[in-house]
Protein backbone atom coordinates (compact mmCIF):
# COMPACT_ATOMS: atom_id res chain seq x y z
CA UNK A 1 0.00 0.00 0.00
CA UNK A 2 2.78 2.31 0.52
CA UNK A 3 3.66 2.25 -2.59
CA UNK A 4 0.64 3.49 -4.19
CA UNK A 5 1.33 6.98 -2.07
CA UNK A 6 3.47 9.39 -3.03
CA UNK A 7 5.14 7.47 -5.78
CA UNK A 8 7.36 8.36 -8.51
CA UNK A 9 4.90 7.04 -11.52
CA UNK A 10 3.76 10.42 -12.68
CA UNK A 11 7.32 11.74 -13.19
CA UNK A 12 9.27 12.09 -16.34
CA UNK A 13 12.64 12.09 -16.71
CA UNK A 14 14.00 14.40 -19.36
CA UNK A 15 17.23 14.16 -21.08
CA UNK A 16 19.20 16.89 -22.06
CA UNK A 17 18.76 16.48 -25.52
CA UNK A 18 14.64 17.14 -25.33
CA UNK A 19 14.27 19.16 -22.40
CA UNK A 20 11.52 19.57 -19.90
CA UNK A 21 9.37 21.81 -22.22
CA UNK A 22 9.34 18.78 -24.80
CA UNK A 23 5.97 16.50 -24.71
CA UNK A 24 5.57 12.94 -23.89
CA UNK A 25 5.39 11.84 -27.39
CA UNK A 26 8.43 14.27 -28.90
CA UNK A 27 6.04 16.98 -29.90
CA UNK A 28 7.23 20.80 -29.41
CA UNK A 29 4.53 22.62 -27.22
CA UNK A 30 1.87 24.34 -29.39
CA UNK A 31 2.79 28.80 -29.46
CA UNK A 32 -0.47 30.26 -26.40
CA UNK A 33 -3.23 32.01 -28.83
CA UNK A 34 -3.87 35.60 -28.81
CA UNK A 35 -6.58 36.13 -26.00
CA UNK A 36 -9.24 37.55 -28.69
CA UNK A 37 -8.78 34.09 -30.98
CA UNK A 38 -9.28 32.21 -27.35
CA UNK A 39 -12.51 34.16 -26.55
CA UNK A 40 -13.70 33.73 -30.20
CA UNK A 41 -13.48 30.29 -29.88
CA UNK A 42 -14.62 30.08 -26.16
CA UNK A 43 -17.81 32.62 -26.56
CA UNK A 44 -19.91 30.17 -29.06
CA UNK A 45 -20.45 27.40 -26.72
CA UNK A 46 -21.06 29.60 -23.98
CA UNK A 47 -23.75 31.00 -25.08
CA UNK A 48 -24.97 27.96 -26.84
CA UNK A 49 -25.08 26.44 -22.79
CA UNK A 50 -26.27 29.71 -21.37
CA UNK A 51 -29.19 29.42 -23.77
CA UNK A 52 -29.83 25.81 -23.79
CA UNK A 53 -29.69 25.76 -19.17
CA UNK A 54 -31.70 29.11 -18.59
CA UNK A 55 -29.08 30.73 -17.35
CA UNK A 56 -29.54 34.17 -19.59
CA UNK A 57 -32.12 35.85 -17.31
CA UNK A 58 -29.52 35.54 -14.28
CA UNK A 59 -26.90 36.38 -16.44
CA UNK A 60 -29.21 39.60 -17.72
CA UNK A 61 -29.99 40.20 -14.06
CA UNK A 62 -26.28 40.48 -13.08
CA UNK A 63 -25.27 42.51 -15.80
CA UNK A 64 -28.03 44.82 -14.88
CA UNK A 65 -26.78 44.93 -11.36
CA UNK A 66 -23.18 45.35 -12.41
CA UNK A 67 -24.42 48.15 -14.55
CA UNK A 68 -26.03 49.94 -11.67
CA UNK A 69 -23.29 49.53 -9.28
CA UNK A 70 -21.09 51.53 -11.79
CA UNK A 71 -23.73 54.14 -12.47
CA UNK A 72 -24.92 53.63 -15.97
């Protein structure tokens, strides 16, 4: 049993040659997105689930709030 704690299975061991920013498989870690291209592709399916679960009269109610708190 104490092996299952706290053992070593989940580490890698990198060689010098690949590096710890290398992958599992050999594959070179993808460049991060610009934030807009990230909330372009985020901002579909959230509303998609917003619509489809109710939640767009709490999320109208908030906003509303929100607005009023900032005096608009």
């Amino acid at each position: 049993m104490a092996d299952l704690v706290g053992g070593t299975g989940g580490r890698v061991a990198h060689s010098p040659r690949t590096g710890p920013a290398q992958g599992l498989h050999g594959e070179q870690p993808s460049p991060t997105r610009h934030p807009l291209v990230a909330a372009a592709m985020v901002l579909p399916m959230a509303v998609f689930l917003t619509v489809v679960f109710g939640g767009w009269d709490a999320l109208v109610t908030q906003a509303s709030s929100v607005a009023g708190l900032l005096g608009r």
